[in-house]
Structure formats: structure tokens, C-alpha cells
Protein backbone atom coordinates (compact mmCIF):
# COMPACT_ATOMS: atom_id res chain seq x y z
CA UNK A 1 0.00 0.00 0.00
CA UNK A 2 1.52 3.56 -1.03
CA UNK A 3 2.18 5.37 1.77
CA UNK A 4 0.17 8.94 1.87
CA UNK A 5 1.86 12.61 1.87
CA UNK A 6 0.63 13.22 5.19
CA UNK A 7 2.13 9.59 6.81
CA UNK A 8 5.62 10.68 4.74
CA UNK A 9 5.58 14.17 6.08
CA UNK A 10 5.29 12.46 9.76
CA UNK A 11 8.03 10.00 9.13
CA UNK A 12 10.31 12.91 7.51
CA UNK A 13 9.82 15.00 10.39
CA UNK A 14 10.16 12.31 13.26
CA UNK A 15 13.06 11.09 11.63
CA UNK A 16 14.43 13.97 11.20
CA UNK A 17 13.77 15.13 15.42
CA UNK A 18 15.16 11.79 16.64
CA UNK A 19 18.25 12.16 14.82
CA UNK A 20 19.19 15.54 15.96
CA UNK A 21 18.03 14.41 19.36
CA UNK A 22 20.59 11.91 19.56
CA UNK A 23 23.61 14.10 18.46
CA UNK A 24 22.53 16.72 20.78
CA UNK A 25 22.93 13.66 23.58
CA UNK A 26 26.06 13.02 21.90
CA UNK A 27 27.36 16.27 22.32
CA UNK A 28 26.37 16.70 25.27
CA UNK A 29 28.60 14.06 26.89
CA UNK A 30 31.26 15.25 24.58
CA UNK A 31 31.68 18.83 25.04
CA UNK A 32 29.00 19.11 28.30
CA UNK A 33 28.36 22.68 30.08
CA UNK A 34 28.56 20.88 33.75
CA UNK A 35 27.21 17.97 35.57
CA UNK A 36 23.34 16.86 35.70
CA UNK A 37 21.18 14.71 36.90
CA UNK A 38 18.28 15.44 34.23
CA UNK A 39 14.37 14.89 35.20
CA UNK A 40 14.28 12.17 32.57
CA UNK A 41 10.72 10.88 33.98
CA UNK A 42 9.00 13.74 34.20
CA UNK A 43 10.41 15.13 31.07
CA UNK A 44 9.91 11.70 28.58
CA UNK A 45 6.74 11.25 30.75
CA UNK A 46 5.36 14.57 29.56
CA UNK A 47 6.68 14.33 26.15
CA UNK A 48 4.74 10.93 25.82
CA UNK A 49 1.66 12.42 26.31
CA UNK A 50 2.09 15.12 24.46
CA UNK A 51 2.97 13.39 21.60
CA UNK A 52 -0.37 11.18 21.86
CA UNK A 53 -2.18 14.10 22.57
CA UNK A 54 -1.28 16.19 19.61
CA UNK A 55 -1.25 12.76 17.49
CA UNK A 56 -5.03 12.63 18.23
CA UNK A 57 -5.96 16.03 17.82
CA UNK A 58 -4.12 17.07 14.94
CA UNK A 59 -1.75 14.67 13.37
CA UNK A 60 -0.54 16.24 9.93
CA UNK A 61 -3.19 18.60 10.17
CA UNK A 62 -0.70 21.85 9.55
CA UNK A 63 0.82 20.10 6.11
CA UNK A 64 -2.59 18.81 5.43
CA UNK A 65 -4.24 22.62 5.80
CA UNK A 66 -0.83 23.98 3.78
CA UNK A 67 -1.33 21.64 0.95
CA UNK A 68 -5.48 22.29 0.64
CA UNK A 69 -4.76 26.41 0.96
CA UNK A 70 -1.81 26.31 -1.74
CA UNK A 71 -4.43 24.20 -3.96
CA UNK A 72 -7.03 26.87 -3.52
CA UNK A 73 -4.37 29.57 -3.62
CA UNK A 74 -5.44 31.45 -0.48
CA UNK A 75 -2.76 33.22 1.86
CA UNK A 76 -0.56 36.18 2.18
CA UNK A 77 2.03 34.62 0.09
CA UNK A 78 -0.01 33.57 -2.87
CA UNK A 79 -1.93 36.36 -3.94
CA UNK A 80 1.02 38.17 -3.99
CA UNK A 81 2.33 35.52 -6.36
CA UNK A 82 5.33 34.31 -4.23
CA UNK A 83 6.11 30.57 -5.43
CA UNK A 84 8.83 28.23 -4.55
CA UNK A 85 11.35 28.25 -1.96
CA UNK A 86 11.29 31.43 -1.81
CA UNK A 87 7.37 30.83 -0.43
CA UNK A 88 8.87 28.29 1.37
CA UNK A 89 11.81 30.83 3.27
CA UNK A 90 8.98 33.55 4.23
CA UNK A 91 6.60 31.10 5.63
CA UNK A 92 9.60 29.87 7.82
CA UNK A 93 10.55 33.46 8.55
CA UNK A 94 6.81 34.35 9.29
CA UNK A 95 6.20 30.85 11.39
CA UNK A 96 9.44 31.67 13.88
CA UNK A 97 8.27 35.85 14.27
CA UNK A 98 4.69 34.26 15.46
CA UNK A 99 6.53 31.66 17.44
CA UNK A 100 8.77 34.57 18.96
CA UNK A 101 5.57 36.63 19.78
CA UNK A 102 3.91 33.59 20.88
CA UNK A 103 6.28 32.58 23.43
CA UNK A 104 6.97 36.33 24.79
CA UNK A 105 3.26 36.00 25.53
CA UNK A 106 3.11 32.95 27.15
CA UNK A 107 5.79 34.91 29.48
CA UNK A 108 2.81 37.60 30.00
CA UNK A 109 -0.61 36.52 29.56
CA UNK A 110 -1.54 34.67 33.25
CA UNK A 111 -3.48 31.86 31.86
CA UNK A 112 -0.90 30.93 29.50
CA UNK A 113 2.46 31.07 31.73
CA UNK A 114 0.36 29.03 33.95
CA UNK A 115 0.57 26.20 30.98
CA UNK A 116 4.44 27.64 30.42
CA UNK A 117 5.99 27.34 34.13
CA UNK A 118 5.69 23.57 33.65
CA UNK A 119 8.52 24.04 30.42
CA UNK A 120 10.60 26.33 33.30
CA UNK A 121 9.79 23.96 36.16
CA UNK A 122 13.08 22.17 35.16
CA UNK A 123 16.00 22.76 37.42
CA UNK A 124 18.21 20.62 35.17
CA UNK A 125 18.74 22.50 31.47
CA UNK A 126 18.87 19.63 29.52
CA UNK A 127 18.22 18.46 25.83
CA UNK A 128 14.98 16.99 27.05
CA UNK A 129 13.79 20.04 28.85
CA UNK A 130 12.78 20.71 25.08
CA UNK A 131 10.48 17.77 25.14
CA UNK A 132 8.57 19.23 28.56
CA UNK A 133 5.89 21.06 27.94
CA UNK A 134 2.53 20.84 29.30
CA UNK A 135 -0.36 19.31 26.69
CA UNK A 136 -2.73 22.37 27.75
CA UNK A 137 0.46 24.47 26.01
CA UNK A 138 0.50 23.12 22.91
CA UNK A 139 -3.48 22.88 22.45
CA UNK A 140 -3.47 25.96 23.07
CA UNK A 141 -1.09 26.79 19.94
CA UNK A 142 -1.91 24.58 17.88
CA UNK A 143 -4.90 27.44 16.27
CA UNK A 144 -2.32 30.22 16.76
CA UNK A 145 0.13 27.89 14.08
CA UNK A 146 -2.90 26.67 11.88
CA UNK A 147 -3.77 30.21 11.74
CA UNK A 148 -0.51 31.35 10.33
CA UNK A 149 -0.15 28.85 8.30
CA UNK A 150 -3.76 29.45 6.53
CA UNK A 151 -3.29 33.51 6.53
CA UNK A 152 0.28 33.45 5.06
CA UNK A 153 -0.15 30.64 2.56
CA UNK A 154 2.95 28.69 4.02
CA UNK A 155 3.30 26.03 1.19
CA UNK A 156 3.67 22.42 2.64
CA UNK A 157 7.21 22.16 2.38
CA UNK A 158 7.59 25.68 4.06
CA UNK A 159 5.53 23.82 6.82
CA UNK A 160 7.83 20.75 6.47
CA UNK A 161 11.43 22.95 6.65
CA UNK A 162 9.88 24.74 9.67
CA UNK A 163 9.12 22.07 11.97
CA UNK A 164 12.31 21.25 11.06
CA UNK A 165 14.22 23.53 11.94
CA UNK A 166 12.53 24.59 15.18
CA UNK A 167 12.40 21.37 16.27
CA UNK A 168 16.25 20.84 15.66
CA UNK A 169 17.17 24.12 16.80
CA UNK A 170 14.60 23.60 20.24
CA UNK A 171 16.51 20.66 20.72
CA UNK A 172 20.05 22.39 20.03
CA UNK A 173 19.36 25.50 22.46
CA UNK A 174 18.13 23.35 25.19
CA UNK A 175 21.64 21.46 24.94
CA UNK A 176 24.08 20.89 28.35
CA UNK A 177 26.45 22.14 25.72
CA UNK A 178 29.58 23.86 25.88
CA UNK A 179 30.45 25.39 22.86
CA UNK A 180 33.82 27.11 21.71
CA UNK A 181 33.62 30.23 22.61
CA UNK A 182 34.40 31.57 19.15
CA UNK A 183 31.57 29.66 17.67
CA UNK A 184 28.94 30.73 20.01
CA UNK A 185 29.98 34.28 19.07
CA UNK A 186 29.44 33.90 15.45
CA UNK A 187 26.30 31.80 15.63
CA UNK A 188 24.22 34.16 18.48
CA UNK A 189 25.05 37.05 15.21
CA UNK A 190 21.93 35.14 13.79
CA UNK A 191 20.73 32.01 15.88
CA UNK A 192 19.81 31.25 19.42
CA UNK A 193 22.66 29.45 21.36
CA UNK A 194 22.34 27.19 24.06
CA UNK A 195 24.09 29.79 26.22
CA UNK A 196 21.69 32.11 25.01
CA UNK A 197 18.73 30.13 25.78
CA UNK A 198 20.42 29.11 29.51
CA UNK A 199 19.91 32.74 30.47
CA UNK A 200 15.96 32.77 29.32
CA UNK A 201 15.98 29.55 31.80
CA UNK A 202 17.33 31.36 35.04
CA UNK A 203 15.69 31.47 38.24
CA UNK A 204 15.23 35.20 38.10
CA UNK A 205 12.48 37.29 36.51
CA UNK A 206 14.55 40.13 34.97
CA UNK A 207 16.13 37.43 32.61
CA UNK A 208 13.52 34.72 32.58
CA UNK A 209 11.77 37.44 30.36
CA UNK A 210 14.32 37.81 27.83
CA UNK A 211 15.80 35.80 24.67
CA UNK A 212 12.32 34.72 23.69
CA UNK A 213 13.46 33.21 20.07
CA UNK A 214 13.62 29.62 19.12
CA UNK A 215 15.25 30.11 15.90
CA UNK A 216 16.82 33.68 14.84
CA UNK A 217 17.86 35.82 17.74
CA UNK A 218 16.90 38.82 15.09
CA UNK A 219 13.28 39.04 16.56
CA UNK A 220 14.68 39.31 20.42
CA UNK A 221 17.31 41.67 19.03
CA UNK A 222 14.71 44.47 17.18
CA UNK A 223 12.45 44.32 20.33
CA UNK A 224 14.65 44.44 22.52
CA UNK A 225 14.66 41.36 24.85
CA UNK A 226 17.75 40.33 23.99
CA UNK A 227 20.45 39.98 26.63
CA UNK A 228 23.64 38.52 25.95
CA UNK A 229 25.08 35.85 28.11
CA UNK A 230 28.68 34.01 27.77
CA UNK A 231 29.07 30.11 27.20
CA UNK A 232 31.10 29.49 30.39
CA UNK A 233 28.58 31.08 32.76
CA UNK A 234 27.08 28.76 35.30
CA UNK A 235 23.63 29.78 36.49
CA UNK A 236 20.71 28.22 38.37
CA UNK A 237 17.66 27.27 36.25
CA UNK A 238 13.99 26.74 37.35
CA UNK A 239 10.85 28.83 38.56
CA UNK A 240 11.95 31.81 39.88
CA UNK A 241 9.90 31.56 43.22
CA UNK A 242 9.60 27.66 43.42
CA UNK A 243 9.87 26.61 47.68
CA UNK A 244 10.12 22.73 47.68
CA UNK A 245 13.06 20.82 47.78
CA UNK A 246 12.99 19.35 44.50
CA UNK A 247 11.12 19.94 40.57
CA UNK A 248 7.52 19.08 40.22
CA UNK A 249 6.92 15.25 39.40
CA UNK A 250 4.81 14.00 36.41
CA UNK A 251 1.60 14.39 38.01
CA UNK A 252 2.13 17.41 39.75
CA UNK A 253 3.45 18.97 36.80
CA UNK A 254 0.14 18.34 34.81
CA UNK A 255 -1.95 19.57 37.99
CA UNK A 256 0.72 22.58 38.05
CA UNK A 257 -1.35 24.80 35.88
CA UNK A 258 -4.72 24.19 37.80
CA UNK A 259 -2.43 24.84 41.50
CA UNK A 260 -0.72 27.52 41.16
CA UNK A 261 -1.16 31.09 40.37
CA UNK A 262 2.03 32.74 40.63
CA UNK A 263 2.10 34.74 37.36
CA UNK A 264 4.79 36.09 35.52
CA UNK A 265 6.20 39.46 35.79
């Protein structure tokens, strides 16, 4: 039986996430930033039912509204006759500036940092601290991106590149990496570091509300949140105003949201 577009676009893009998942756990024992003991069972646990979660609700259901909307030629993108990759690099452009604002408000809106903490809740910045997010987050995304997709006309490769590379680069800035110190320098020019991203992850307000990118660091840079932090720098992650002993479990970090109302500042 032929596979479909939408079951290849899944097996692209899972392929593609597990891959860089394992170099980033690669590097990370190669070149690491210091020691950890990582969450791994609340942070798999969550990703587990996320991933069944969004699997139910939605699937392929961004390629599969991409692909219908190019077809009809609605969006942003085609009436103004934009084709091609380049289609394909503005609807990645316009996907990460809606993921930047998206995130910044998630830092400012009360009802949705209470869904965000749970992503900060880790004490441990680690490669799979990308893979903990509350389900209640990403639900509540999910129409933000299917939005976006639909207004801009993001063809379904652009749809394919960007998940992609913001689930690669999500994976790379959440690294215990160290990298050269050169390197870092010349990549933070345009992307979002791991030593960049460590800094949005401190235990403190005033930079807990910076560095809001996933991808580019131009969007933090021209509305200035961006705050500039140096590879070697140790700091301590987690919630900001967090009393017990130790990080939320699994099952209190899915009650976390509905138990407390600490918000943001």
C-alpha cells in the first residue's frame, strides 16, 4: 500500500527530530556545560503524552491545511504571487516571528504562563527540557500555528522545513552544551545558542523574560529582549519563586497549571 503525503511528512519530520536528538545527547557528553542529573521521567513522561495528545488532535493537520490552501491559492504569500522556496523561506521566517511573539506572551498573559511554568519547572537545562511542555500548552497553539499557516499561505514544504528547523534548533538550544567560545559568538550574530537560551531559563524574573526566540535571535534583538550571556557562565535554572526541595513530578506537573497562580512578571 503507497504510503500517503501526510504519513511521509510524519516519518520525515520524526526522523528527522530523533536524529538531531541523539547528536545533541552526543554532544552533550562530549563537550557538556557541567554535571546533571536530568528529570528524565517527568520530562519523557510529559513528552509521551504530548505526543499522543497532539497525534489525536491534529496529526498532519498543519501540512494537510498547507497543501489544501496552496491548492485553492489562499494566503498572504499567494496572492502576492510568491512561489517556490522562496514561499517556502517567508513562511519559515513568518512561522518563527509568530513563534517569537507567541512565546513572549506565554511569558505575559496569566493563563498561558500558567501552561508555560511547567517548560521552566526544570531545574536541570537539559536536551529533554525541550520535550517538557505541558499538553494544555501546545493545544493551546496549535490554532495560533494553523492560523498562520492558513493567513500566510505557508506552502507544505515551508511547513515541512519549519518544523524542522525549530524542532532541531529547540533541541540544540536546550543542549548541556559547551560550545567554543568563538563559535557561540558567530552563531548568536543570527541564531539562538544554548548559552543564550540558559539565560531565558534562570531562576530570576529580569532574565527569565528575555531571549524569547527559538530560531533567529533577530526578533529578540529588534524588540529588545535580547540579553547577551557568555558560554562558560554557570547559572541556576527553574521557577523563579519555586519553595520545595525538588522539581515538580509528572503528576504534579500536569496539575501545576490548575495549582498555582504565581504569574509572571
Amino acid at each position: 500500500m503507497p504510503v500517503s503525503a501526510e504519513a511521509s511528512y510524519q516519518l520525515v519530520r520524526g526522523a528527522g527530530l530523533a536524529l538531531a536528538l541523539l547528536v545533541v545527547l552526543a554532544f552533550e557528553r562530549w563537550r557538556p556545560h557541567e554535571p546533571l542529573r536530568p528529570d528524565w521521567k517527568a520530562n519523557l513522561g510529559l513528552w509521551s503524552i504530548d505526543a499522543l495528545a497532539m497525534s489525536a488532535l491534529c496529526g498532519a493537520c498543519g501540512w494537510t491545511l498547507a497543501a489544501w490552501a496552496e491548492a485553492d491559492g489562499i494566503g498572504l504569500l499567494a496572492w502576492a504571487g510568491v512561489t517556490g522556496w522562496i514561499a517556502v523561506g517567508l513562511g519559515v521566517l513568518g512561522l518563527d516571528a509568530v513563534s517569537y511573539a507567541w512565546h513572549r506572551a506565554n511569558h505575559r498573559v496569566p493563563l498561558l504562563w500558567r501552561f508555560h511554568q511547567v517548560h521552566h519547572a526544570d531545574e536541570s537545562f537539559h536536551v529533554t527540557t525541550a520535550l517538557r511542555f505541558h499538553p494544555g500548552e501546545l493545544i493551546l497553539a496549535l490554532p495560533i500555528r494553523l492560523a498562520v499557516i492558513l493567513l500566510l499561505g505557508v506552502p507544505p514544504a515551508g511547513v515541512l522545513v519549519f518544523e524542522l528547523v525549530f524542532g532541531v534548533a529547540n533541541l540544540v538550544e536546550h543542549g548541556n552544551v559547551e560550545l567554543p567560545r568563538r563559535i557561540d559568538r558567530v552563531l548568536r550574530r543570527v541564531l539562538i545558542t544554548p548559552a543564550l537560551h540558559r539565560s531565558h531559563h534562570v531562576s530570576d524574573w529580569r532574565e527569565l523574560n528575555t531571549n524569547f526566540g527559538t530560531v533567529l535571535s533577530l526578533w529578540d534583538r529588534l524588540a529588545g529582549t535580547f540579553r547577551d550571556s557568555e558560554p562558560g557562565r554557570r547559572v541556576a535554572t527553574g521557577l523563579p519563586d519555586w519553595s520545595k526541595p525538588a522539581p515538580p513530578t509528572l503528576p504534579e506537573s500536569l496539575l501545576l497549571p490548575f495549582t498555582r497562580r504565581r504569574e509572571s512578571v
